[in-house]
C-alpha atoms as a PDB file:
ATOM      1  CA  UNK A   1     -16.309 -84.887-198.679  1.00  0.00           C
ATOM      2  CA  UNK A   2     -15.508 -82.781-195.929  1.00  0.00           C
ATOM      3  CA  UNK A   3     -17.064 -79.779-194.817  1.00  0.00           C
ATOM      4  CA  UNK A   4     -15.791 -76.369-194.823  1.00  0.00           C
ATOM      5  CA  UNK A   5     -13.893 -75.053-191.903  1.00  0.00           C
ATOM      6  CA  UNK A   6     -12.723 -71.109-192.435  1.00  0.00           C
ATOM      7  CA  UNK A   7      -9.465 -70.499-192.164  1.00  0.00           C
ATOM      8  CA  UNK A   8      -9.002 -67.902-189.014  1.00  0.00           C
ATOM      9  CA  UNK A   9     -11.909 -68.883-187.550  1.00  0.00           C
ATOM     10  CA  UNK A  10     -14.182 -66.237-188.508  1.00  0.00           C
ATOM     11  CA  UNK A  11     -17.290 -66.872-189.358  1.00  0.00           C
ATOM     12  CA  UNK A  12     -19.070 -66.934-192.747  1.00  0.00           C
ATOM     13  CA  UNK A  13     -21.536 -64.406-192.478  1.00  0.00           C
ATOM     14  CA  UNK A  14     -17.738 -62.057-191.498  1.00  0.00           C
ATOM     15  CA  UNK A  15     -16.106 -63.091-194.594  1.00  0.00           C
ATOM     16  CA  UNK A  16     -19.120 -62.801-197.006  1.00  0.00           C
ATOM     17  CA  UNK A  17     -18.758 -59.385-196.339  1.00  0.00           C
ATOM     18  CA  UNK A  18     -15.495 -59.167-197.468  1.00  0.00           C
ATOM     19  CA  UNK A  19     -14.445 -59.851-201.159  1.00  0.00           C
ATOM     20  CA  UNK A  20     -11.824 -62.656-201.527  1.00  0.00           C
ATOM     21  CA  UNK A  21      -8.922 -62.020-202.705  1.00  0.00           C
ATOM     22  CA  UNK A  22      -7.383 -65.170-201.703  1.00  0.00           C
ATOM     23  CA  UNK A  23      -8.957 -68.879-201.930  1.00  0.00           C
ATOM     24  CA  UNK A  24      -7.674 -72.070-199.648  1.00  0.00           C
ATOM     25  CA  UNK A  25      -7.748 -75.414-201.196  1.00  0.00           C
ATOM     26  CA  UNK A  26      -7.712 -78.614-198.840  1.00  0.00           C
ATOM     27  CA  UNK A  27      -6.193 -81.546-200.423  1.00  0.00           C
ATOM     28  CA  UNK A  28      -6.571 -84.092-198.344  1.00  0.00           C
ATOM     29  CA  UNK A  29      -4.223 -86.553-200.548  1.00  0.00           C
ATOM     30  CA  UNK A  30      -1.387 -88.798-199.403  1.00  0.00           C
ATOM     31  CA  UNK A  31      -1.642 -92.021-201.718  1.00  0.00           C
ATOM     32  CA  UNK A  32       2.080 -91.792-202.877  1.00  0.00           C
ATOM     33  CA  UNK A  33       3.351 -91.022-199.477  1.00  0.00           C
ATOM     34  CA  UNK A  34       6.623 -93.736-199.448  1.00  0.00           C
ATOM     35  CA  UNK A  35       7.817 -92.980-195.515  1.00  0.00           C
ATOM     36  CA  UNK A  36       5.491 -91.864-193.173  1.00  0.00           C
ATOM     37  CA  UNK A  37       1.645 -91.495-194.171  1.00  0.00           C
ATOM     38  CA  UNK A  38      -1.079 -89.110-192.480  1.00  0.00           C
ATOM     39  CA  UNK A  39      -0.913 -86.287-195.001  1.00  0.00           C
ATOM     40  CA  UNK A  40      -4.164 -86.391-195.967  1.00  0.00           C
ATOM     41  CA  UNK A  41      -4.581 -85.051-192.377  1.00  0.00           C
ATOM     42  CA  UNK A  42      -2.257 -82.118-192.680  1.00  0.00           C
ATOM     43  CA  UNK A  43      -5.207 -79.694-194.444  1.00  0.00           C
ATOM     44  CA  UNK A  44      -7.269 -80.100-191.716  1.00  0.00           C
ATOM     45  CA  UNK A  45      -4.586 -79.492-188.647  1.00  0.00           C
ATOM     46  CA  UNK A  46      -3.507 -76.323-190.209  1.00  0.00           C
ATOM     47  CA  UNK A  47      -6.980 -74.904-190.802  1.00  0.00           C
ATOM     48  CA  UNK A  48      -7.889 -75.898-187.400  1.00  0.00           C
ATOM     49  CA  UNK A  49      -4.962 -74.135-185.959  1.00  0.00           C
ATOM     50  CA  UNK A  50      -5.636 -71.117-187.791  1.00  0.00           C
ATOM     51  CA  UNK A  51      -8.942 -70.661-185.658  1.00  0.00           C
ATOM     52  CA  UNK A  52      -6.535 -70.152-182.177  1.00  0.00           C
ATOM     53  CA  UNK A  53      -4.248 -67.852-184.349  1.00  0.00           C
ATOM     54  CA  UNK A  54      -4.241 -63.753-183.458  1.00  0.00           C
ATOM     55  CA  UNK A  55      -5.361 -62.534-186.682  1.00  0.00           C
ATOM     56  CA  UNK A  56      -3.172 -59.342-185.888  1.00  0.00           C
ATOM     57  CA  UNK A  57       0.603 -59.560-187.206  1.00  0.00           C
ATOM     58  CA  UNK A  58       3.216 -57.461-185.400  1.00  0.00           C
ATOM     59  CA  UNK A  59       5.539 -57.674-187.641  1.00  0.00           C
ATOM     60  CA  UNK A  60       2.908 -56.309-190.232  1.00  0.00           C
ATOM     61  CA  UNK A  61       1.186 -54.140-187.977  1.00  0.00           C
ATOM     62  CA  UNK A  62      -2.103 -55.064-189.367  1.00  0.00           C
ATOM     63  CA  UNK A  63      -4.736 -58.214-189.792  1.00  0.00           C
ATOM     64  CA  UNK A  64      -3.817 -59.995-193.129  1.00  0.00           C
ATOM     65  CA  UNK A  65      -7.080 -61.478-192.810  1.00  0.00           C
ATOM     66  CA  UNK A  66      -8.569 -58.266-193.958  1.00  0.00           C
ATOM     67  CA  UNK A  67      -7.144 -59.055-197.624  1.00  0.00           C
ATOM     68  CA  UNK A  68     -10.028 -61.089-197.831  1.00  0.00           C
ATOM     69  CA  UNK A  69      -9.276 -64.873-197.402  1.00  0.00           C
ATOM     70  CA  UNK A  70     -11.931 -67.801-198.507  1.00  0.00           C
ATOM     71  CA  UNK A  71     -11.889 -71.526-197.277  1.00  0.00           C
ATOM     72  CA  UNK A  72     -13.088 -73.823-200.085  1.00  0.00           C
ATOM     73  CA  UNK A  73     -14.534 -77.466-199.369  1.00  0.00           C
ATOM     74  CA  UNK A  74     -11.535 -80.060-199.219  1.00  0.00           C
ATOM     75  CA  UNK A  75     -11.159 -81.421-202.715  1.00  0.00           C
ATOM     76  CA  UNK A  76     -12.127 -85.060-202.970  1.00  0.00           C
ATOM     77  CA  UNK A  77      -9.429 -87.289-203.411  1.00  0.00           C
ATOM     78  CA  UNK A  78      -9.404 -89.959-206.102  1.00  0.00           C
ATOM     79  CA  UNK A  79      -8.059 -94.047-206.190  1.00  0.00           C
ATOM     80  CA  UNK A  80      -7.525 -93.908-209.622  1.00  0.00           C
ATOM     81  CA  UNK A  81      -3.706 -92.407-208.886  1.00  0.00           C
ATOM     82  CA  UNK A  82      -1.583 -89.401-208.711  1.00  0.00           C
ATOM     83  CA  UNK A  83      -1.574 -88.248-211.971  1.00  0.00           C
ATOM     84  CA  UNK A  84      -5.777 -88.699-212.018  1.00  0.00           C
ATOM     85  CA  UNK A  85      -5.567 -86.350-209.183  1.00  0.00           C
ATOM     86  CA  UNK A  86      -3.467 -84.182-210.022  1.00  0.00           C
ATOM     87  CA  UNK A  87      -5.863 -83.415-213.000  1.00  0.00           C
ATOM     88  CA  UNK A  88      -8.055 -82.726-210.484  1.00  0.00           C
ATOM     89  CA  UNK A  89      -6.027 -80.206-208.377  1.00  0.00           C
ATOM     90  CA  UNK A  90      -5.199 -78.578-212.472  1.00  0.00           C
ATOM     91  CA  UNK A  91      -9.039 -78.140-212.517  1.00  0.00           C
ATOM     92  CA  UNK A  92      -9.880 -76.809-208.774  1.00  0.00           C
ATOM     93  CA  UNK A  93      -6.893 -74.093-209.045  1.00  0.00           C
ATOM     94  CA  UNK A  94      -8.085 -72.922-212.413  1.00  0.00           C
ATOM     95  CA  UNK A  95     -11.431 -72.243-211.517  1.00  0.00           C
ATOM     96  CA  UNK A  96      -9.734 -69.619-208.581  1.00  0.00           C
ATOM     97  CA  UNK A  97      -7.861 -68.563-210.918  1.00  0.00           C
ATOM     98  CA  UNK A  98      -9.863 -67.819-213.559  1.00  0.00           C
ATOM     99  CA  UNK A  99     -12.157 -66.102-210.786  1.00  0.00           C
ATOM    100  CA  UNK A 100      -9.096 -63.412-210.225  1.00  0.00           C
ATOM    101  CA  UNK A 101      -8.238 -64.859-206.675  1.00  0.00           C
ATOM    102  CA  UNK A 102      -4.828 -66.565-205.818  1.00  0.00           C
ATOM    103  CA  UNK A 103      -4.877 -70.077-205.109  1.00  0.00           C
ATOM    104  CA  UNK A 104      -3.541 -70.823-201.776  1.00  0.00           C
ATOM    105  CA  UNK A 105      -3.217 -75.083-202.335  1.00  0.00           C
ATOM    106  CA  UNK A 106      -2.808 -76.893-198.394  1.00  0.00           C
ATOM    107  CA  UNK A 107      -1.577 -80.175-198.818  1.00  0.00           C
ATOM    108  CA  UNK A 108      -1.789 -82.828-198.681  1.00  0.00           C
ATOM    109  CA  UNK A 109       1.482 -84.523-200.056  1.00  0.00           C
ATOM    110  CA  UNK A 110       3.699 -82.843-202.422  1.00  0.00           C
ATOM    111  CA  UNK A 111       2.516 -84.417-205.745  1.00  0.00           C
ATOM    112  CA  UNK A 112      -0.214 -81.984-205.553  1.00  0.00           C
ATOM    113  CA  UNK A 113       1.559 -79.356-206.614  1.00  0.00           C
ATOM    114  CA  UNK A 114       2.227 -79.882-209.510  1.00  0.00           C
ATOM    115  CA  UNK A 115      -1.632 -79.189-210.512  1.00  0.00           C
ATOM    116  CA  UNK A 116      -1.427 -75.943-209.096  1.00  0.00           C
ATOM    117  CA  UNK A 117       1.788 -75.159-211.304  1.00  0.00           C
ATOM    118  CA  UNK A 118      -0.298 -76.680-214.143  1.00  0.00           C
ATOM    119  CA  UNK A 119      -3.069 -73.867-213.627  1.00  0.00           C
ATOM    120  CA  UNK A 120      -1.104 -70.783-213.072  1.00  0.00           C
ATOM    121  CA  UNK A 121       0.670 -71.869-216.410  1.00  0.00           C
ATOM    122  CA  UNK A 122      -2.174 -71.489-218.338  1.00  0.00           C
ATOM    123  CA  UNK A 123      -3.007 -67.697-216.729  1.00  0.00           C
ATOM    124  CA  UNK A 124       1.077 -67.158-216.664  1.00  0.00           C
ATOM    125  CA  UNK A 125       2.943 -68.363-219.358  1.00  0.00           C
ATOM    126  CA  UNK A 126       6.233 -67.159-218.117  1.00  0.00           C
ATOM    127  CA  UNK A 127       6.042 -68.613-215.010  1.00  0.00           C
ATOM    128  CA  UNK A 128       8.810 -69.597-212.592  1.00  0.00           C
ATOM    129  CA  UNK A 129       8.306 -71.712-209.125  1.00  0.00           C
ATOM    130  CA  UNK A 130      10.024 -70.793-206.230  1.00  0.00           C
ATOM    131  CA  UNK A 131      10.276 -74.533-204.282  1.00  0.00           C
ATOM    132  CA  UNK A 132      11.694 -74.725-200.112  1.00  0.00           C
ATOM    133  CA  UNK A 133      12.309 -78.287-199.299  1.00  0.00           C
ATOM    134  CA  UNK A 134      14.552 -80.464-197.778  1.00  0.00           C
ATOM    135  CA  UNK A 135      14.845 -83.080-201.206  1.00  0.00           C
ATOM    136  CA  UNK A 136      15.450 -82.345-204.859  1.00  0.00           C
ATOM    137  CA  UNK A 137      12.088 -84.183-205.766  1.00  0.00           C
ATOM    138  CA  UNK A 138      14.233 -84.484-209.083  1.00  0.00           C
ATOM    139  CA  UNK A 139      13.509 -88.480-209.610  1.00  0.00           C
ATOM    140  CA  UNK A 140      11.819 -89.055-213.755  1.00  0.00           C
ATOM    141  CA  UNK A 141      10.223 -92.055-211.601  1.00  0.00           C
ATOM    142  CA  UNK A 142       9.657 -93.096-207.930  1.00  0.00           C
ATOM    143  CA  UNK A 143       7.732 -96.330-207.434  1.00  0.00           C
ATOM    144  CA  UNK A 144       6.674 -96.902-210.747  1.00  0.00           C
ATOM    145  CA  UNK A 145       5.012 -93.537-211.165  1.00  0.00           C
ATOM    146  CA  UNK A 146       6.565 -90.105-212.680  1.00  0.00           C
ATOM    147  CA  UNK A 147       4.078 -88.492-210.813  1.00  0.00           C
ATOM    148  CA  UNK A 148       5.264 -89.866-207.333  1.00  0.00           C
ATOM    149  CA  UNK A 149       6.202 -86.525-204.865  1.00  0.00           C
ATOM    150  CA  UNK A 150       9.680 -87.498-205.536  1.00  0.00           C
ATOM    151  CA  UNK A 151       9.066 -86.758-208.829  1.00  0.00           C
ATOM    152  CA  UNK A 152       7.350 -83.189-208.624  1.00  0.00           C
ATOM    153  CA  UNK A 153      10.348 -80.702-209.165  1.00  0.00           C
ATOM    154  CA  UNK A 154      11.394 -83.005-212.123  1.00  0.00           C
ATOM    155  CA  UNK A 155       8.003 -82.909-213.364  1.00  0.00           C
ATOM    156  CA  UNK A 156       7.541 -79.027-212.939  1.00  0.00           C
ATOM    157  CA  UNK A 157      11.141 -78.190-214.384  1.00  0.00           C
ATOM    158  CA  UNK A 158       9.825 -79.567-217.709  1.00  0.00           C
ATOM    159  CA  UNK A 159       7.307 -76.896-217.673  1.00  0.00           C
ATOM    160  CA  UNK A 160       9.417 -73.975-216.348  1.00  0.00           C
ATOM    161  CA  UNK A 161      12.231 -72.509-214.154  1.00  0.00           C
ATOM    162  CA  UNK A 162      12.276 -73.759-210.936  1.00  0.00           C
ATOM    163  CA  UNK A 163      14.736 -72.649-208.360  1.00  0.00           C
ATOM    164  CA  UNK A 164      15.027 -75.030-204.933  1.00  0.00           C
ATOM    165  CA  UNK A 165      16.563 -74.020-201.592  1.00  0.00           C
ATOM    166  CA  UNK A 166      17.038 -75.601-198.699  1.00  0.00           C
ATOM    167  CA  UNK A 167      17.750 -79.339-200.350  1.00  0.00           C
ATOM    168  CA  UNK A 168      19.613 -81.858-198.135  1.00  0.00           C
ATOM    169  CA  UNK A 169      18.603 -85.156-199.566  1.00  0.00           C
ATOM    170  CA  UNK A 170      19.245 -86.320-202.593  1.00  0.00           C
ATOM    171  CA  UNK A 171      19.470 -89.722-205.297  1.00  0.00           C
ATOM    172  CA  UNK A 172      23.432 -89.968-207.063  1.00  0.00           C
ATOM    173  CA  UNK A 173      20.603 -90.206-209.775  1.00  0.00           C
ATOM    174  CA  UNK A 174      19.060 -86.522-208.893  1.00  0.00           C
ATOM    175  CA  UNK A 175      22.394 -85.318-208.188  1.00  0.00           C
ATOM    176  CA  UNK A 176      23.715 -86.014-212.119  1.00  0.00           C
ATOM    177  CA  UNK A 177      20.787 -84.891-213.039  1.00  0.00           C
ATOM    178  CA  UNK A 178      20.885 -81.842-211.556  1.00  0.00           C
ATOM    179  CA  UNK A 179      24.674 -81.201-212.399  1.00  0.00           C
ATOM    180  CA  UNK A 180      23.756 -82.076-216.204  1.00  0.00           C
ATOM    181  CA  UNK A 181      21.237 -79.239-215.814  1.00  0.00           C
ATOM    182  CA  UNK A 182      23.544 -76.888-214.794  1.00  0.00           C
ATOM    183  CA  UNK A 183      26.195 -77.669-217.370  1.00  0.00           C
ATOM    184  CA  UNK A 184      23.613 -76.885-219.726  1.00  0.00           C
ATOM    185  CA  UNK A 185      22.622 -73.954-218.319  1.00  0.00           C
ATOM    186  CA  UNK A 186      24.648 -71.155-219.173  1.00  0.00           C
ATOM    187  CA  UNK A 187      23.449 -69.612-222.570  1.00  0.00           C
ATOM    188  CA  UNK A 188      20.239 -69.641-221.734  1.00  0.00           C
ATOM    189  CA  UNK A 189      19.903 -69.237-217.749  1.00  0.00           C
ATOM    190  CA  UNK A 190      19.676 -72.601-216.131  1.00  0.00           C
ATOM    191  CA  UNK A 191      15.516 -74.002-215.851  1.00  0.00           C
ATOM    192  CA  UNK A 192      16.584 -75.484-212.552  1.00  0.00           C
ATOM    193  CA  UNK A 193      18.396 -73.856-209.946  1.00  0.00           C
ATOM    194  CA  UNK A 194      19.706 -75.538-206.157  1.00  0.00           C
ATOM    195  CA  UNK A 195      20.665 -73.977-203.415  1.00  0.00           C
ATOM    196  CA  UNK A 196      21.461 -76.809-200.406  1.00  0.00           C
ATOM    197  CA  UNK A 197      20.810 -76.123-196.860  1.00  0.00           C
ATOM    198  CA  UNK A 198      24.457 -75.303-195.639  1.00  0.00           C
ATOM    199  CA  UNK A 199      24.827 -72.647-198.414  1.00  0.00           C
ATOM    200  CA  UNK A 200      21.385 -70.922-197.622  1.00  0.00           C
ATOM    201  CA  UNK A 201      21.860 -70.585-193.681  1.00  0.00           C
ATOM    202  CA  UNK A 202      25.232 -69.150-194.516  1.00  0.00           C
ATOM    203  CA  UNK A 203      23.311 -66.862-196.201  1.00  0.00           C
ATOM    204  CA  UNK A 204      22.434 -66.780-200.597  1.00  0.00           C
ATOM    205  CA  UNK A 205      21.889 -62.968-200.946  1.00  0.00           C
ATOM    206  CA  UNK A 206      18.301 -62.275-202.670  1.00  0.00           C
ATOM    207  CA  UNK A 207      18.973 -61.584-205.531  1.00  0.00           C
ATOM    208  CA  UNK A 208      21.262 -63.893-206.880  1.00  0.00           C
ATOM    209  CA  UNK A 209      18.139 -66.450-205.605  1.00  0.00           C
ATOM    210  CA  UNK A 210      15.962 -63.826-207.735  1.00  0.00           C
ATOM    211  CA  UNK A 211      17.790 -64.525-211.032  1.00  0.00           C
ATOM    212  CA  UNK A 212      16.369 -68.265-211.342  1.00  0.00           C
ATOM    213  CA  UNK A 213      13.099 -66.415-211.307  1.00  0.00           C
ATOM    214  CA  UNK A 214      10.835 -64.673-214.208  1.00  0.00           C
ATOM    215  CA  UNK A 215       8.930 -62.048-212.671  1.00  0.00           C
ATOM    216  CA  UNK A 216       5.413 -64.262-211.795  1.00  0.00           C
ATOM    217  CA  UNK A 217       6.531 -66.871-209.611  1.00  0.00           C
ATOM    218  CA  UNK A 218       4.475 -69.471-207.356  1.00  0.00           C
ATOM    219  CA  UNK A 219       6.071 -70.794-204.363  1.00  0.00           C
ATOM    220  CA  UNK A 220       6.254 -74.322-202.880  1.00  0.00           C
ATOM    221  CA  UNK A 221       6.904 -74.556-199.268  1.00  0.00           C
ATOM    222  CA  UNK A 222       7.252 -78.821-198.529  1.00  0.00           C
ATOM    223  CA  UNK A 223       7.459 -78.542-194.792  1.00  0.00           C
ATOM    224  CA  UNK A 224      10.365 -80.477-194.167  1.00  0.00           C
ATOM    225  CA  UNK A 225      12.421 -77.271-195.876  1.00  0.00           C
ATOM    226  CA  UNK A 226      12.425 -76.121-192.082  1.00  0.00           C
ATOM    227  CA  UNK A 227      14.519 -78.386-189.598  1.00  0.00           C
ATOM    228  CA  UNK A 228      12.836 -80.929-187.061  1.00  0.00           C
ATOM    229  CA  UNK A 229      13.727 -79.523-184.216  1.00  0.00           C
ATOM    230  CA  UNK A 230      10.903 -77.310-185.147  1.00  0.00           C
ATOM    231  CA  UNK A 231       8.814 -79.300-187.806  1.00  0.00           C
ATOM    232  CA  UNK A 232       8.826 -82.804-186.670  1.00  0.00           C
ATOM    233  CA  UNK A 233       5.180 -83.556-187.860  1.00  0.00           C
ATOM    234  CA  UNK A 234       6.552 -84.151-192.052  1.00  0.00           C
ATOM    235  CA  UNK A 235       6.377 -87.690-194.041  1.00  0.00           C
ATOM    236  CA  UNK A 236      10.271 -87.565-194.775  1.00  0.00           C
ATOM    237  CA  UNK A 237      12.094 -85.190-192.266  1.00  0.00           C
ATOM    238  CA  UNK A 238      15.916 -84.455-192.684  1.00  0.00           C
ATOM    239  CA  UNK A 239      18.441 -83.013-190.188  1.00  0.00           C
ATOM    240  CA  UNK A 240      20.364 -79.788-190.754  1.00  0.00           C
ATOM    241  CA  UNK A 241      16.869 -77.497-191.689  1.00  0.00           C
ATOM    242  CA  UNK A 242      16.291 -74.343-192.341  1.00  0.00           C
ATOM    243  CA  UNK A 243      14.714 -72.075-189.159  1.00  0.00           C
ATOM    244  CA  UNK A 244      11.709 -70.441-188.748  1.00  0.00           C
ATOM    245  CA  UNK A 245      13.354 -66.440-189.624  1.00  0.00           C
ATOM    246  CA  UNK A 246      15.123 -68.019-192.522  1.00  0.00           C
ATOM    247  CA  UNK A 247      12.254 -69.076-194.109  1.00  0.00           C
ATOM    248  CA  UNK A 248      10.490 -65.950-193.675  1.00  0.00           C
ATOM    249  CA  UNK A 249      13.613 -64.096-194.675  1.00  0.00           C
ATOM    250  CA  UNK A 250      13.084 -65.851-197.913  1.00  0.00           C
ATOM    251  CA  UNK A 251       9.398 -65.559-198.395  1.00  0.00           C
ATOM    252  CA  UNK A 252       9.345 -61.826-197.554  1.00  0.00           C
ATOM    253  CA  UNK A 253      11.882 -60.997-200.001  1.00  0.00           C
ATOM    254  CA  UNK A 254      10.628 -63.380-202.490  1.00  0.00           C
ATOM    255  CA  UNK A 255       6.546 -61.568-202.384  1.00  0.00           C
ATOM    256  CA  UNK A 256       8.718 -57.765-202.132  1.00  0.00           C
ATOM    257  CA  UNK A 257      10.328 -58.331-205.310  1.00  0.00           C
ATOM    258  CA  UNK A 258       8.363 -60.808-207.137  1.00  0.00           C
ATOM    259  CA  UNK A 259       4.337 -61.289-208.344  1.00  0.00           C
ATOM    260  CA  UNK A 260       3.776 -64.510-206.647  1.00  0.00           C
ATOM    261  CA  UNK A 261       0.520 -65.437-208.160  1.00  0.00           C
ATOM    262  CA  UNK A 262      -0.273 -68.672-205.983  1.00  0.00           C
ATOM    263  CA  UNK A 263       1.238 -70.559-203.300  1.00  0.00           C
ATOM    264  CA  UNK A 264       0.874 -74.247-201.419  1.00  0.00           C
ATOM    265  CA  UNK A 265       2.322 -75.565-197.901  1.00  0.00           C
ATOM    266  CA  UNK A 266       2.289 -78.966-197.992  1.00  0.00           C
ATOM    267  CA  UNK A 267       3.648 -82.390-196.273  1.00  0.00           C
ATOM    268  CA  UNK A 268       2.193 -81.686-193.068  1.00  0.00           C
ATOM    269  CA  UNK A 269       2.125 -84.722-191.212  1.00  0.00           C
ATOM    270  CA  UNK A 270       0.648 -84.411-187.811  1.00  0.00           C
ATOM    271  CA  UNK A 271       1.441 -86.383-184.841  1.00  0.00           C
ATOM    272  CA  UNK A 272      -1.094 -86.753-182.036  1.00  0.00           C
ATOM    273  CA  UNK A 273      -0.415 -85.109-178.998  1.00  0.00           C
ATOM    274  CA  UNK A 274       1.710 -81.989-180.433  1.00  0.00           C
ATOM    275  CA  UNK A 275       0.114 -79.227-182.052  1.00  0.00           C
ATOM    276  CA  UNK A 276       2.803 -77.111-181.742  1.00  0.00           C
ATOM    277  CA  UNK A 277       3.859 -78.288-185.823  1.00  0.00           C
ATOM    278  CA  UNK A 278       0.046 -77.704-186.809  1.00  0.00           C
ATOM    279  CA  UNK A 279       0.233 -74.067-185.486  1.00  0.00           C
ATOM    280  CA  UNK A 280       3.598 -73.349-187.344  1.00  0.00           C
ATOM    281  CA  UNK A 281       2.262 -74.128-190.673  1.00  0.00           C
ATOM    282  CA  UNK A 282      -1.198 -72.405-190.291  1.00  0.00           C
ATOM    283  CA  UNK A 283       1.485 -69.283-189.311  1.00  0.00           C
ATOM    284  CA  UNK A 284       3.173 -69.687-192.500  1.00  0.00           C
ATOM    285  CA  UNK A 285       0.550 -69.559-194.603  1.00  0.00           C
ATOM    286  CA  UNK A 286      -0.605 -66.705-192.576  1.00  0.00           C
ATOM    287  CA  UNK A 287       2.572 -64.506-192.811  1.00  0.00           C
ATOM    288  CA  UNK A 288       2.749 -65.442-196.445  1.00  0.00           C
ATOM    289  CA  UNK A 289      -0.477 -63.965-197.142  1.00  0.00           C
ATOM    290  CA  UNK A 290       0.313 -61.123-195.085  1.00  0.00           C
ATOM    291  CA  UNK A 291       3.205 -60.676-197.302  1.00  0.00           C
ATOM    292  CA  UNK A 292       1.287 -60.640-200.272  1.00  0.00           C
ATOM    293  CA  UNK A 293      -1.090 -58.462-199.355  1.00  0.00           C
ATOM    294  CA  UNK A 294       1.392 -55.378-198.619  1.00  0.00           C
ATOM    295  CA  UNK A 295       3.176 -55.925-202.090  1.00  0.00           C
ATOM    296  CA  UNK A 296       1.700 -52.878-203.771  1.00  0.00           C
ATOM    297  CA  UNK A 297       2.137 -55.009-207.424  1.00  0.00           C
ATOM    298  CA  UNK A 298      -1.363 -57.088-206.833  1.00  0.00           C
ATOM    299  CA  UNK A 299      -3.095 -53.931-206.823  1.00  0.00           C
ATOM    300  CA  UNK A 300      -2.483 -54.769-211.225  1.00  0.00           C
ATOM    301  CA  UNK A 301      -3.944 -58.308-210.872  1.00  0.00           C
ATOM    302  CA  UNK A 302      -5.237 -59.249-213.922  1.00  0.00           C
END
């Protein structure tokens, strides 16, 4: 097991002073990576480019860190498979969330998440999952397994809404599913939800995005959402991404409007040699928390 490396780079006697309103999870896991592997390393490059971060956000005007922000041991991946892991991500998140933090899950590949969904669930059973990526992850199977990364979105829209933006890569097998989904959708409101990358940098105003969604929502950024000009260091990249101000365009609206009650960042992939991907994660998970912590609505945490 690894040891513990603070996120920020303060030191522990610092944050013991502070209670912790958020936790980070390291999941070093990448077993069902099917491209490029090296996710298990991602946890660890963002963490360690948090510690040559400024802690003060200009856009903010104030140090997010100050929300209180805890770095938990990297979870101990298991051989026994993805969906034996995932069981173990289920039980890690539940324990922060039973403790009245928010989970903050850094993967790791994108399999994962679907443990953290499996937590909040049983805290918030109305639920929805915001999810930025470049693929639908829609697959029932990928390699033999239904709990390959492919197969996350599928997985979570079985448990609740989930609305994806960003998508750019796809299966003709995703794709009918996904149009099946939204002929069905229209009395009720569609589970599942797409927006694809041309659409959203033309601009999807807020609140037609904010319809997919109940009012507690956890968000899933895969990396690869952005475009790798920028994010080069992911397991699958795709052309035609999403930049750096549209994601946070969507992020700050989404923790404005919504109770997002946990949140991963996940498919980091680093390549030696340039950092510059590590440090634009670690800032993402930063501003997110920032975010968070100035929407007056987890002042009723409960």
């Amino acid at each position: 097991m690894e040891g513990i490396l603070n996120f920020g780079g303060l030191p522990g006697e610092v944050l013991e002073r502070r209670p912790a309103t958020y936790s980070i999870l390291p999941v070093p896991y990448d077993l069902t990576a099917s491209y490029a592997s090296g996710m298990r390393n991602g946890p660890r490059a963002i963490i360690e480019a948090s510690t040559h971060m400024e802690l003060y956000d200009e856009e903010l005007g104030c140090e997010p860190i100050d929300a209180g922000v805890e770095t938990l041991p990297f979870l101990e991946p298991t051989a026994l498979g993805p969906e034996e892991m995932i069981k173990r991500v289920r039980a890690a998140a539940a324990s922060i969330v039973v403790s009245g933090r928010i989970p903050v899950l850094l993967g790791g590949e994108h399999s994962v998440t679907l443990g953290l969904v499996q937590a909040l669930l049983d805290k918030y059973p109305g639920l929805s999952v915001l999810h930025l990526d470049a693929h639908a992850d829609m697959r029932d199977t990928y390699q033999d397994s239904p709990f390959n990364h492919a197969c996350v979105a599928r997985r979570i829209s079985e448990l609740c809404p989930i609305v994806q933006l960003g998508v750019r890569s796809l299966s003709i097998e995703e794709a009918e599913f996904l149009k099946a989904a939204g002929r069905r959708g229209k009395k009720p409101a569609p589970r599942i939800k797409t927006y694809y990358a041309p659409e959203v940098l033309k601009g999807v105003p807020w609140g037609r995005i904010a319809g997919g969604l109940t009012d507690e929502v956890c968000v899933t950024v895969d990396l690869d959402v952005f475009d790798p000009s920028i994010m080069p260091a992911t397991g699958t990249p795709e052309p035609g991404g999403l930049g750096w101000y549209d994601v946070l365009g969507i992020l700050r609206a989404a923790m404005r409007s919504k109770r997002v009650v946990g949140f991963d960042v996940v498919e980091l992939c680093p390549l030696p040699g340039n950092v510059a991907p590590d440090f634009l994660a670690s800032k993402l998970v930063y501003k997110m928390i920032g975010y968070m912590s100035l929407n007056k609505s987890f002042s009723k945490r409960g």
